[in-house]
PDB file of N, CA and C in Angstrom:
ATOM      1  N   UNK A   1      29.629  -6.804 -13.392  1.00  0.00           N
ATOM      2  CA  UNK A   1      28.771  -7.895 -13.029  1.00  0.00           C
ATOM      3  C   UNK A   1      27.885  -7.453 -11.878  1.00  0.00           C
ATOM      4  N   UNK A   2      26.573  -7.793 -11.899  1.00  0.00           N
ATOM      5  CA  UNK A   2      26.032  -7.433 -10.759  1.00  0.00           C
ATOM      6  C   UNK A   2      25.345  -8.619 -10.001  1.00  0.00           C
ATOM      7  N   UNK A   3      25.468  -8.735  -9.072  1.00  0.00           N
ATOM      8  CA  UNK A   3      25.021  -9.507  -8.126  1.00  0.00           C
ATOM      9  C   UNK A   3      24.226  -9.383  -6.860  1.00  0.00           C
ATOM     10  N   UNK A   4      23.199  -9.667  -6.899  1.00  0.00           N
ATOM     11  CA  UNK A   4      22.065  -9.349  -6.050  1.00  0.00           C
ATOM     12  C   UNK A   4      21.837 -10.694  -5.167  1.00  0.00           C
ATOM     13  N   UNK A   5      21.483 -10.414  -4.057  1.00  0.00           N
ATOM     14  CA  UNK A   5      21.317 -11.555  -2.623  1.00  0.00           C
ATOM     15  C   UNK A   5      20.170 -11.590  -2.059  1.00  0.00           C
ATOM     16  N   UNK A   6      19.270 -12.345  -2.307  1.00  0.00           N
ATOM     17  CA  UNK A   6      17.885 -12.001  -1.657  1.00  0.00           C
ATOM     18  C   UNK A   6      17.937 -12.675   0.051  1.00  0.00           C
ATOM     19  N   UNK A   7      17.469 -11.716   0.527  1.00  0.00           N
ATOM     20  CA  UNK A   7      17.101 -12.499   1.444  1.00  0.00           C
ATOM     21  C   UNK A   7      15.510 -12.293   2.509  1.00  0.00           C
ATOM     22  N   UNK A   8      15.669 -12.427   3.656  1.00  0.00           N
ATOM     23  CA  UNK A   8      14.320 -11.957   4.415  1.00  0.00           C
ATOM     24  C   UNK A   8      13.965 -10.441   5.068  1.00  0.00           C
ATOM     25  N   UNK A   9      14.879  -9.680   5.343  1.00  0.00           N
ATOM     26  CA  UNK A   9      14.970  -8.379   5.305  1.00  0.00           C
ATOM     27  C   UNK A   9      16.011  -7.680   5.009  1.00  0.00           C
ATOM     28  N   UNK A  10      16.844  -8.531   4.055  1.00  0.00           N
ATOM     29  CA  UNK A  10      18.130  -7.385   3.297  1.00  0.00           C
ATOM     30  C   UNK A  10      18.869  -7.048   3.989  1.00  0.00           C
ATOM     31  N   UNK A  11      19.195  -7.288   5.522  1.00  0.00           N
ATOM     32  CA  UNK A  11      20.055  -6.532   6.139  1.00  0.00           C
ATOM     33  C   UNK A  11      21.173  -7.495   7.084  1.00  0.00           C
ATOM     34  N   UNK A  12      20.662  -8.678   6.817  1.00  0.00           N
ATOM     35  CA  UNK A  12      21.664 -10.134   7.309  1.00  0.00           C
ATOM     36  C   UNK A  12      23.084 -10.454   6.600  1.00  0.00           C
ATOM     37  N   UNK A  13      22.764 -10.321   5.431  1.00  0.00           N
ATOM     38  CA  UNK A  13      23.914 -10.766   4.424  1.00  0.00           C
ATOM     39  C   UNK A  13      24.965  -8.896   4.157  1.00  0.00           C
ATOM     40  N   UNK A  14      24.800  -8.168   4.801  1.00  0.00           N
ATOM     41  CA  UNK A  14      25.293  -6.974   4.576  1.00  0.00           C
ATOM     42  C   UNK A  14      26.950  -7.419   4.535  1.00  0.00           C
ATOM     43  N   UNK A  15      27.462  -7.902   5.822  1.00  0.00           N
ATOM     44  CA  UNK A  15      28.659  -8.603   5.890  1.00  0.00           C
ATOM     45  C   UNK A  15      29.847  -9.538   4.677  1.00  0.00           C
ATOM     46  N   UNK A  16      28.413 -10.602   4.343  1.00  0.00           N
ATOM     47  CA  UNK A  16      28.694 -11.582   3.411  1.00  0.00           C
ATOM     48  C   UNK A  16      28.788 -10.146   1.602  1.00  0.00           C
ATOM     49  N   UNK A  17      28.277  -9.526   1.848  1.00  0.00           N
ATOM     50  CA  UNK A  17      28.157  -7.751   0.638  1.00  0.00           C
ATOM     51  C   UNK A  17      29.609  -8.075   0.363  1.00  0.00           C
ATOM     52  N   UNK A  18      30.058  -7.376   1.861  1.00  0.00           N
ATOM     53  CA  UNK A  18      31.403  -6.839   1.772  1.00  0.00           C
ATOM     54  C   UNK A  18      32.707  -8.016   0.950  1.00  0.00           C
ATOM     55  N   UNK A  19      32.240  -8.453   1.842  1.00  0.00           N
ATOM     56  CA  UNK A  19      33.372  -9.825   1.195  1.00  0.00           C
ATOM     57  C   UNK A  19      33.512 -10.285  -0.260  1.00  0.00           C
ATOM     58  N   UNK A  20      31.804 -10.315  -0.738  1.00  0.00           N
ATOM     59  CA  UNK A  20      31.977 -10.848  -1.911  1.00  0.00           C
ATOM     60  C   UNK A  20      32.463  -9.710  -2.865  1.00  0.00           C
ATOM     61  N   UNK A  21      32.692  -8.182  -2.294  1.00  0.00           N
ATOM     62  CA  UNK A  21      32.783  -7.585  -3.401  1.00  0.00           C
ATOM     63  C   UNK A  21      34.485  -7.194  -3.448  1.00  0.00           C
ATOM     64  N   UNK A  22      35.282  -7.670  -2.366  1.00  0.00           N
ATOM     65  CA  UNK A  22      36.090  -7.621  -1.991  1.00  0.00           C
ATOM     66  C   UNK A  22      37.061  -8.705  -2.383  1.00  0.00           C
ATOM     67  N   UNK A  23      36.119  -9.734  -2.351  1.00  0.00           N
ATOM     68  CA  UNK A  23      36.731 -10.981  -3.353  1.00  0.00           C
ATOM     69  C   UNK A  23      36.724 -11.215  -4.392  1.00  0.00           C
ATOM     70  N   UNK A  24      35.372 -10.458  -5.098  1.00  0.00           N
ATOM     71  CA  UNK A  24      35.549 -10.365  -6.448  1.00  0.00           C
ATOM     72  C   UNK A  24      36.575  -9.385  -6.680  1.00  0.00           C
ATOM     73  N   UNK A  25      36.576  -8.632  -6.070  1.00  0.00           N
ATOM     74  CA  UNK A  25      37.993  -7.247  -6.971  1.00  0.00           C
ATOM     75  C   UNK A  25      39.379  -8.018  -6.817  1.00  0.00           C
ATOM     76  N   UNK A  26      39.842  -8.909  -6.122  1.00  0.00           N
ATOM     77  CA  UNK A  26      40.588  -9.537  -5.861  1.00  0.00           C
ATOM     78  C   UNK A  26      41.488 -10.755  -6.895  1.00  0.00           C
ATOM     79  N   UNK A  27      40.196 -10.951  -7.381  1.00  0.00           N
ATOM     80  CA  UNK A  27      39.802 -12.059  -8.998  1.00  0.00           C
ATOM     81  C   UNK A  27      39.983 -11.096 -10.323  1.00  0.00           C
ATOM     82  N   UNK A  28      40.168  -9.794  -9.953  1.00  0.00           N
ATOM     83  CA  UNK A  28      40.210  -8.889 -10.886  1.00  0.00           C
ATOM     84  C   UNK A  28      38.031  -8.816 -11.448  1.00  0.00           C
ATOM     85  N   UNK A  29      37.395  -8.940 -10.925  1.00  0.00           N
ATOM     86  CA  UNK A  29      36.274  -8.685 -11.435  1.00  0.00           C
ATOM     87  C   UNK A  29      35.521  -7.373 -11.178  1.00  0.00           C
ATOM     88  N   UNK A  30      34.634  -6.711 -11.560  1.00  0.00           N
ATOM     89  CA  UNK A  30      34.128  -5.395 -10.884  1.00  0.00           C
ATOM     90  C   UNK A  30      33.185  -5.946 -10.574  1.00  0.00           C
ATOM     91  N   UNK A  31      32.514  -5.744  -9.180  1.00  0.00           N
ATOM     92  CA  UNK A  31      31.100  -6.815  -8.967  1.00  0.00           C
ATOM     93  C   UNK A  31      30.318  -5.629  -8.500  1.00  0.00           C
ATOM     94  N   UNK A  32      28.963  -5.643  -8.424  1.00  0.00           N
ATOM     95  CA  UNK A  32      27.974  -4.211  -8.081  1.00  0.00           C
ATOM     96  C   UNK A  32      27.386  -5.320  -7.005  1.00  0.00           C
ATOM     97  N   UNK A  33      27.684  -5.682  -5.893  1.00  0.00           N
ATOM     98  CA  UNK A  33      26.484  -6.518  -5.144  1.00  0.00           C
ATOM     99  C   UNK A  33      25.917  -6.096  -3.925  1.00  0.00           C
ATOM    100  N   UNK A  34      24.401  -6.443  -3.862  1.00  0.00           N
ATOM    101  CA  UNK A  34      23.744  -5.700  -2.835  1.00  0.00           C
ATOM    102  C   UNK A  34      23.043  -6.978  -2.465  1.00  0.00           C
ATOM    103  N   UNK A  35      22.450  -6.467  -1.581  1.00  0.00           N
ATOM    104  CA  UNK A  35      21.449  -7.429  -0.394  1.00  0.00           C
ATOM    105  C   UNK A  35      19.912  -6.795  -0.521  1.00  0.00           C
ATOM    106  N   UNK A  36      19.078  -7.514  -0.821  1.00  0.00           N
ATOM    107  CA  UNK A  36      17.850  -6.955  -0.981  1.00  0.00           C
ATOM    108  C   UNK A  36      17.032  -7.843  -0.387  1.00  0.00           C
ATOM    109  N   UNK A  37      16.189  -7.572   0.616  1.00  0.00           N
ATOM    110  CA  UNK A  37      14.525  -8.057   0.721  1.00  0.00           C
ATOM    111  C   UNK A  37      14.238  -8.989  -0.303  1.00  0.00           C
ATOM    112  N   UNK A  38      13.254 -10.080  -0.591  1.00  0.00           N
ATOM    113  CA  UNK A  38      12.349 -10.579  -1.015  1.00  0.00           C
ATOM    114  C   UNK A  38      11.548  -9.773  -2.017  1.00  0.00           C
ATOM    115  N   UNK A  39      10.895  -8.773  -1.084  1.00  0.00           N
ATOM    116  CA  UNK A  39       9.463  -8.268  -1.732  1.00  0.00           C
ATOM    117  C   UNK A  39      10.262  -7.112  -2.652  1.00  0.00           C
ATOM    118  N   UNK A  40      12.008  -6.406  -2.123  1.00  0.00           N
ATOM    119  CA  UNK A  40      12.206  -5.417  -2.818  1.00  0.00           C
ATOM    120  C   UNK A  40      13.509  -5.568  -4.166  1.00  0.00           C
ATOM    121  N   UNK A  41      13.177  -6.949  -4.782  1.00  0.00           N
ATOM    122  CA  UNK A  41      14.375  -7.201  -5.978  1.00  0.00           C
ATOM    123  C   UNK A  41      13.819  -6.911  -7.272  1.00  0.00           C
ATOM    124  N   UNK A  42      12.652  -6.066  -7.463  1.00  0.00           N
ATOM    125  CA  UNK A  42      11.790  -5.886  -9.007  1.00  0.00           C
ATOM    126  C   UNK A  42      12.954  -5.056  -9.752  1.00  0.00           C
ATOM    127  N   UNK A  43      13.247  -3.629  -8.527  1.00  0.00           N
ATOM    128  CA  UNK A  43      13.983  -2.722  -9.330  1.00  0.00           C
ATOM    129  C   UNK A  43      15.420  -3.102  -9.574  1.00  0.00           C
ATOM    130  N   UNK A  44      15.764  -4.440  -9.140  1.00  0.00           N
ATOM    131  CA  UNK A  44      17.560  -4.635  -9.300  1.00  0.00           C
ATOM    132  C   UNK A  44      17.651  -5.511 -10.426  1.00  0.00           C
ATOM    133  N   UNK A  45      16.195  -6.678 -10.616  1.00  0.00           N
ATOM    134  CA  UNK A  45      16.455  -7.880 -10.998  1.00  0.00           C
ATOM    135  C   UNK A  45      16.650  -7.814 -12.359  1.00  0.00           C
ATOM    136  N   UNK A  46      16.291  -6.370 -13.350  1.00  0.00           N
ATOM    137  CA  UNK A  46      16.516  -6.377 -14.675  1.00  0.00           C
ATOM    138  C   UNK A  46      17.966  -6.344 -15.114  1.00  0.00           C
ATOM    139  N   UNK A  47      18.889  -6.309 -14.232  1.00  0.00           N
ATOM    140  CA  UNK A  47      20.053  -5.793 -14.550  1.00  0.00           C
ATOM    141  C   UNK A  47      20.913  -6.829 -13.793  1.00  0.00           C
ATOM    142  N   UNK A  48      20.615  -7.707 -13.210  1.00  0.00           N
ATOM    143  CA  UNK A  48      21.143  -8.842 -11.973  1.00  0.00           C
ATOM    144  C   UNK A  48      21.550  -9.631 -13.258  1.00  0.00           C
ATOM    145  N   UNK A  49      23.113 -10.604 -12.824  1.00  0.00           N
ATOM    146  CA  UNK A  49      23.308 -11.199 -13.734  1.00  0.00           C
ATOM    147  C   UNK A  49      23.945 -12.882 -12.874  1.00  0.00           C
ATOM    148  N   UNK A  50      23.232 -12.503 -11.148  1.00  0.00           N
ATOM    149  CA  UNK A  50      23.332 -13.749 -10.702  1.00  0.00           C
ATOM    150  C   UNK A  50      22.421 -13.386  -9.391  1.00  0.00           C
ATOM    151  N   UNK A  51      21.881 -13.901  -9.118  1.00  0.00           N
ATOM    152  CA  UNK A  51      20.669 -13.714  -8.045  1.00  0.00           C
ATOM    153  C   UNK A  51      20.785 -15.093  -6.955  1.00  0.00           C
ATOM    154  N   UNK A  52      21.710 -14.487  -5.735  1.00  0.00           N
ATOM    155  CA  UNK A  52      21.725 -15.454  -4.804  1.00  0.00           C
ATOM    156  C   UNK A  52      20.915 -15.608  -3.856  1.00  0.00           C
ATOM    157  N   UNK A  53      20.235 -16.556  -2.990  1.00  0.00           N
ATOM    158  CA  UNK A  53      18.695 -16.488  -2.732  1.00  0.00           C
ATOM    159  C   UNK A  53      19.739 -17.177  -1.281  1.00  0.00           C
ATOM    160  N   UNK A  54      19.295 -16.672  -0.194  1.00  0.00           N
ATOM    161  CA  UNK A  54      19.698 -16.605   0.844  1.00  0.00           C
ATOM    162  C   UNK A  54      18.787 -18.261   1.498  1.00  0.00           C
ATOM    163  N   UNK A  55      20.064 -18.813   2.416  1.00  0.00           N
ATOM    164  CA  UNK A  55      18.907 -20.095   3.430  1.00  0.00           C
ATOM    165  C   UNK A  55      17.818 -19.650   3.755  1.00  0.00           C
ATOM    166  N   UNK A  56      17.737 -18.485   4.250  1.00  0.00           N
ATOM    167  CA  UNK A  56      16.311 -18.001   4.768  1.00  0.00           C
ATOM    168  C   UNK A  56      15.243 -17.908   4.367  1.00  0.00           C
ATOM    169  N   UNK A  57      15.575 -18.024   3.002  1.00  0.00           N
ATOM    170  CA  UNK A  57      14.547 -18.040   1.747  1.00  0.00           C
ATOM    171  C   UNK A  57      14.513 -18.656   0.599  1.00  0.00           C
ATOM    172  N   UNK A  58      15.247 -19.850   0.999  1.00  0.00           N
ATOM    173  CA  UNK A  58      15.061 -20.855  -0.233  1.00  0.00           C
ATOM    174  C   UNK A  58      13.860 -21.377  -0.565  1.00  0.00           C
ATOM    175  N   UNK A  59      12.761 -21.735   0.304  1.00  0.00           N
ATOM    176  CA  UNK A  59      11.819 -21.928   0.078  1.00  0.00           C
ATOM    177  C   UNK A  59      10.934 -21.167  -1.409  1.00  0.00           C
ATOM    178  N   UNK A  60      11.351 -19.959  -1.294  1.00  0.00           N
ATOM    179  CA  UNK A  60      10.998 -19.092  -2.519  1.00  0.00           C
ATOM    180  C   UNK A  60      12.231 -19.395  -4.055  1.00  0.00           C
ATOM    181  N   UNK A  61      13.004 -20.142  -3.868  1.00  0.00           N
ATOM    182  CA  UNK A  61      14.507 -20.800  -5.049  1.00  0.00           C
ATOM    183  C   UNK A  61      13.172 -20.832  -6.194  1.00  0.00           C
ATOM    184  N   UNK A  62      12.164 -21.860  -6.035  1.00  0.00           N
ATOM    185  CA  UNK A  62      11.143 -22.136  -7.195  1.00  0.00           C
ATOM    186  C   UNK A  62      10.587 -20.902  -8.178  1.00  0.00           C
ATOM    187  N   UNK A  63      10.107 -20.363  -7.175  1.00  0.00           N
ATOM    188  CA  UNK A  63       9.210 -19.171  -7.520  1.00  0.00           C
ATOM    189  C   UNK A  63      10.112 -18.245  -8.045  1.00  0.00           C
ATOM    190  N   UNK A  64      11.691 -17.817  -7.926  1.00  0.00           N
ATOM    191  CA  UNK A  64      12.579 -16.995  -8.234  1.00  0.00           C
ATOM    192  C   UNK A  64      13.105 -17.904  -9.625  1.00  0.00           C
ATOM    193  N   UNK A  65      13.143 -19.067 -10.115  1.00  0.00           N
ATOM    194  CA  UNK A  65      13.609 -19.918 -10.805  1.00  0.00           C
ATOM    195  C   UNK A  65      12.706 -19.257 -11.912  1.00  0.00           C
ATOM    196  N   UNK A  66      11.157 -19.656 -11.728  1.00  0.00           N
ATOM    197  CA  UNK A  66       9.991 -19.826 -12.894  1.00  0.00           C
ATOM    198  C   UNK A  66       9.923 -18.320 -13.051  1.00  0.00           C
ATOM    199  N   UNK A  67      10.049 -17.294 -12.090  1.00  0.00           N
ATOM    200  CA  UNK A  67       9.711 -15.747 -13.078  1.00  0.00           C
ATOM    201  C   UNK A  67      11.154 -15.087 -13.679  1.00  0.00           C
ATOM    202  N   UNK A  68      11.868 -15.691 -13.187  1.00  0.00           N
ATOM    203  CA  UNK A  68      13.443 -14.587 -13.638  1.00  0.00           C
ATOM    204  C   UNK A  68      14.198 -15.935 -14.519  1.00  0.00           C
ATOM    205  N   UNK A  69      14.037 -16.745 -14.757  1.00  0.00           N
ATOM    206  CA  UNK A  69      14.906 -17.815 -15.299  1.00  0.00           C
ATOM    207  C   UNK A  69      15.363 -17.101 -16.941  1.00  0.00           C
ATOM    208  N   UNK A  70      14.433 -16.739 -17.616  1.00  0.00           N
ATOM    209  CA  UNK A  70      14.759 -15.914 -18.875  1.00  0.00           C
ATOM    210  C   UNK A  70      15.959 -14.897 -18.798  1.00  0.00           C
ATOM    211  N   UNK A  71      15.296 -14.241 -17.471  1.00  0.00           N
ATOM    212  CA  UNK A  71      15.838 -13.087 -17.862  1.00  0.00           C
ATOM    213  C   UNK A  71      17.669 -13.047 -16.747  1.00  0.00           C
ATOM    214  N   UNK A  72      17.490 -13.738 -15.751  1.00  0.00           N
ATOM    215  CA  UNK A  72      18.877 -13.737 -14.860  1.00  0.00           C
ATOM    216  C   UNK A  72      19.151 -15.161 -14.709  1.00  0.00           C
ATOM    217  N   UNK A  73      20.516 -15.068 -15.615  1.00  0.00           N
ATOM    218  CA  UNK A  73      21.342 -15.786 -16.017  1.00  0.00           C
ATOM    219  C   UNK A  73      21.682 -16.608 -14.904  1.00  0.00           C
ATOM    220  N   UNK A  74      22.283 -16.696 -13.603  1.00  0.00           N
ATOM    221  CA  UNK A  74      22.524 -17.830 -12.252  1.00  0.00           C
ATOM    222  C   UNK A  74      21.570 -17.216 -11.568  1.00  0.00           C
ATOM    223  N   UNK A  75      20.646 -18.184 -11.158  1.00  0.00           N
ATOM    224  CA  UNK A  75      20.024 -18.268  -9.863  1.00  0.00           C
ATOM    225  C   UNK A  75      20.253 -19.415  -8.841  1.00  0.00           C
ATOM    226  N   UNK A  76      20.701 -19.024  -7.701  1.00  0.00           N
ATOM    227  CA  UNK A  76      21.391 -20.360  -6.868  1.00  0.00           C
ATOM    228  C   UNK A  76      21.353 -20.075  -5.779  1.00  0.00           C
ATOM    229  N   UNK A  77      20.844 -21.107  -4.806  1.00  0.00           N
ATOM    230  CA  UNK A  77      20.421 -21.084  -3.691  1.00  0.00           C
ATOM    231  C   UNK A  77      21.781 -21.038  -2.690  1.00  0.00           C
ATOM    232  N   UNK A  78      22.066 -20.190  -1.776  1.00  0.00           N
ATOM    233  CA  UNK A  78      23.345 -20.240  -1.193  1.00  0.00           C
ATOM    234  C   UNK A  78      23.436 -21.778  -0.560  1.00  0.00           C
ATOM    235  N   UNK A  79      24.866 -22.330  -0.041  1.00  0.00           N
ATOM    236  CA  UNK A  79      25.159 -22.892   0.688  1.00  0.00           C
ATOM    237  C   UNK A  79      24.715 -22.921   2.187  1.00  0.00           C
ATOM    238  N   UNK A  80      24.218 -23.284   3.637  1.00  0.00           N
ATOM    239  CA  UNK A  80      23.916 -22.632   4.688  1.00  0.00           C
ATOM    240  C   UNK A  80      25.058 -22.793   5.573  1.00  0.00           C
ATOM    241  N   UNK A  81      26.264 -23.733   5.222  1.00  0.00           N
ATOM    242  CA  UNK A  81      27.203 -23.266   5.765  1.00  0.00           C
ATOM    243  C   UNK A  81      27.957 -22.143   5.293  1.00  0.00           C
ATOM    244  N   UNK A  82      27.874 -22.158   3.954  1.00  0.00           N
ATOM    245  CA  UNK A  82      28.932 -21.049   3.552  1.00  0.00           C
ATOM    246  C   UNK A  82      28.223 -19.926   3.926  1.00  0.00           C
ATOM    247  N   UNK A  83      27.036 -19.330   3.870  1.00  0.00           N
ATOM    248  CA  UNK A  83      26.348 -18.238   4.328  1.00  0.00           C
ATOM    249  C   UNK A  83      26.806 -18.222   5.503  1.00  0.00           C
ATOM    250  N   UNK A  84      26.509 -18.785   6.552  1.00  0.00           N
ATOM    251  CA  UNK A  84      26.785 -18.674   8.097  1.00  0.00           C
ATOM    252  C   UNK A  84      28.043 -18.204   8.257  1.00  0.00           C
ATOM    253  N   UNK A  85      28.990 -19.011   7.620  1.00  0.00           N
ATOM    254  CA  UNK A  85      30.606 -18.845   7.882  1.00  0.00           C
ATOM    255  C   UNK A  85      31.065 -17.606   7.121  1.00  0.00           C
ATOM    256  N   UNK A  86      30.208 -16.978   6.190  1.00  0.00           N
ATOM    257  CA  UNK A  86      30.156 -15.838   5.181  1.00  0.00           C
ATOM    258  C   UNK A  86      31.640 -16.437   4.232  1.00  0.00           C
ATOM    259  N   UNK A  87      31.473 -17.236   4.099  1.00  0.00           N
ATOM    260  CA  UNK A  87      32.850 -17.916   3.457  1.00  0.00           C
ATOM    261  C   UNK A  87      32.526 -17.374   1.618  1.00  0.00           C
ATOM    262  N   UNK A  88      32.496 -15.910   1.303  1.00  0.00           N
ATOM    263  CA  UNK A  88      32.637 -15.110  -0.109  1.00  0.00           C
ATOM    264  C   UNK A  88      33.312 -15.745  -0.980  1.00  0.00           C
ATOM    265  N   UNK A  89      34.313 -16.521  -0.534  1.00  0.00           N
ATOM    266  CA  UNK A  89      34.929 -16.926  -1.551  1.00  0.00           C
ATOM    267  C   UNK A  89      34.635 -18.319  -2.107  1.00  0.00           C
ATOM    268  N   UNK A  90      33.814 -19.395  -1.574  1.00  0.00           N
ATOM    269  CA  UNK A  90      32.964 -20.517  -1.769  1.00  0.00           C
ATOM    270  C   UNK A  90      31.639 -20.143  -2.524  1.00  0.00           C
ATOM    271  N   UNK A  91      31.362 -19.219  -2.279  1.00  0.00           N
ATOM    272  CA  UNK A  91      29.742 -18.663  -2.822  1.00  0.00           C
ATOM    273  C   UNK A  91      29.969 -18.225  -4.212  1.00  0.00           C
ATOM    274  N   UNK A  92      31.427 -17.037  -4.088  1.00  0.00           N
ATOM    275  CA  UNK A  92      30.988 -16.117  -5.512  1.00  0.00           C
ATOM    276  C   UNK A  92      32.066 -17.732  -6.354  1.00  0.00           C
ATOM    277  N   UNK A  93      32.878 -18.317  -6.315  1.00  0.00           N
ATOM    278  CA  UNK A  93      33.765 -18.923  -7.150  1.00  0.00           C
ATOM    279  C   UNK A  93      32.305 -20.150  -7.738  1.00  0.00           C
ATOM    280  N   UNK A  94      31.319 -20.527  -7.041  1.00  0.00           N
ATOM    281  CA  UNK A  94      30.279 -21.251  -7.499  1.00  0.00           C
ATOM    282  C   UNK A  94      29.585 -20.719  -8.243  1.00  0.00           C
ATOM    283  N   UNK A  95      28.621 -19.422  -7.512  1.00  0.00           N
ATOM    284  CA  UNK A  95      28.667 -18.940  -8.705  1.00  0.00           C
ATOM    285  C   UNK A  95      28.847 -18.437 -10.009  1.00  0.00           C
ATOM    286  N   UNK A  96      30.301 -17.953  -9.733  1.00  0.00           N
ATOM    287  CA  UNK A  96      30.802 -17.478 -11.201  1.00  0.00           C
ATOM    288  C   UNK A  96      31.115 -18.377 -12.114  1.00  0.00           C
ATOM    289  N   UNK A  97      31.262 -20.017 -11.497  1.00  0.00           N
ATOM    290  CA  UNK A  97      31.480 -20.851 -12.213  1.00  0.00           C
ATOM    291  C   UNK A  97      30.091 -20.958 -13.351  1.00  0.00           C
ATOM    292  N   UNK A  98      29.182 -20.865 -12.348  1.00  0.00           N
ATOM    293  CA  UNK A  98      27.505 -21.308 -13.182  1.00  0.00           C
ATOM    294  C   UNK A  98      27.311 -20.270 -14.066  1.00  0.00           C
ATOM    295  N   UNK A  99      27.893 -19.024 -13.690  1.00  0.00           N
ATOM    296  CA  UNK A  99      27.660 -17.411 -14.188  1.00  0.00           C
ATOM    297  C   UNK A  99      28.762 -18.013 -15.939  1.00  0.00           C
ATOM    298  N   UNK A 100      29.936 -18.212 -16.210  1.00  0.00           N
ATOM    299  CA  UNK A 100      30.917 -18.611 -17.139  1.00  0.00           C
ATOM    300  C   UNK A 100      30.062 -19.745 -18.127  1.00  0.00           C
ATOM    301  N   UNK A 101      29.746 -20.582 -17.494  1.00  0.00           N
ATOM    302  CA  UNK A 101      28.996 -21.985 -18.563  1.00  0.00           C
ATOM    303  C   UNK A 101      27.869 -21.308 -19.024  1.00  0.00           C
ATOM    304  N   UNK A 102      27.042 -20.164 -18.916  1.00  0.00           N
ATOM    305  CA  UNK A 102      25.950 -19.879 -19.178  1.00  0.00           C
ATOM    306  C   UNK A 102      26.297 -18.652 -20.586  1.00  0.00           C
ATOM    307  N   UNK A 103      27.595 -18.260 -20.518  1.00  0.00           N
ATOM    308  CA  UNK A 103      27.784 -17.025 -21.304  1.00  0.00           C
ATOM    309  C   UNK A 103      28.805 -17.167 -23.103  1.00  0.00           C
TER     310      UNK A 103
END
């Protein structure tokens, strides 16, 4: 599964990385997740199979909705407490829920 995190310079959510991939192996899942920039998700997003869009940049949720909606399966705007609190295990269990009804 891969999971990609947008945010405003890719390097905030590095923390919240660890956890979620740590919690996914935990769930028994293999998760590939990275933290990317805004301007730099072209080369991840063909292969993204949940695209979490950081508080910092929800404002852009629309614009990530109308060009990738075809092609990546959950797009979902994080929580801003659960981001803050990096609470991985509130984020990826939502998502994977939305990630399961879609497949």
């Amino acid at each position: 599964m891969v999971i990609t995190l947008v945010c405003n310079l890719g390097m905030s959510t590095s923390i919240l990385v660890d956890k979620l991939v740590k919690y996914a192996g935990e769930k028994g899942i293999d998760a590939d997740v990275e933290a990317r920039a805004f301007q730099r998700i072209e080369d991840r997003i063909h292969q993204t199979d949940i695209l979490l869009i950081g508080p910092q940049v929800r404002f852009m949720a629309k614009q990530f909705e109308e060009k990738y909606a075809g092609e990546v399966p959950v797009i979902m705007t994080m929580d801003m407490s659960d981001y803050a609190m990096s609470r991985a295990d509130k984020i990826f269990d939502k998502a994977y829920e939305e990630y399961q009804k879609k497949q």
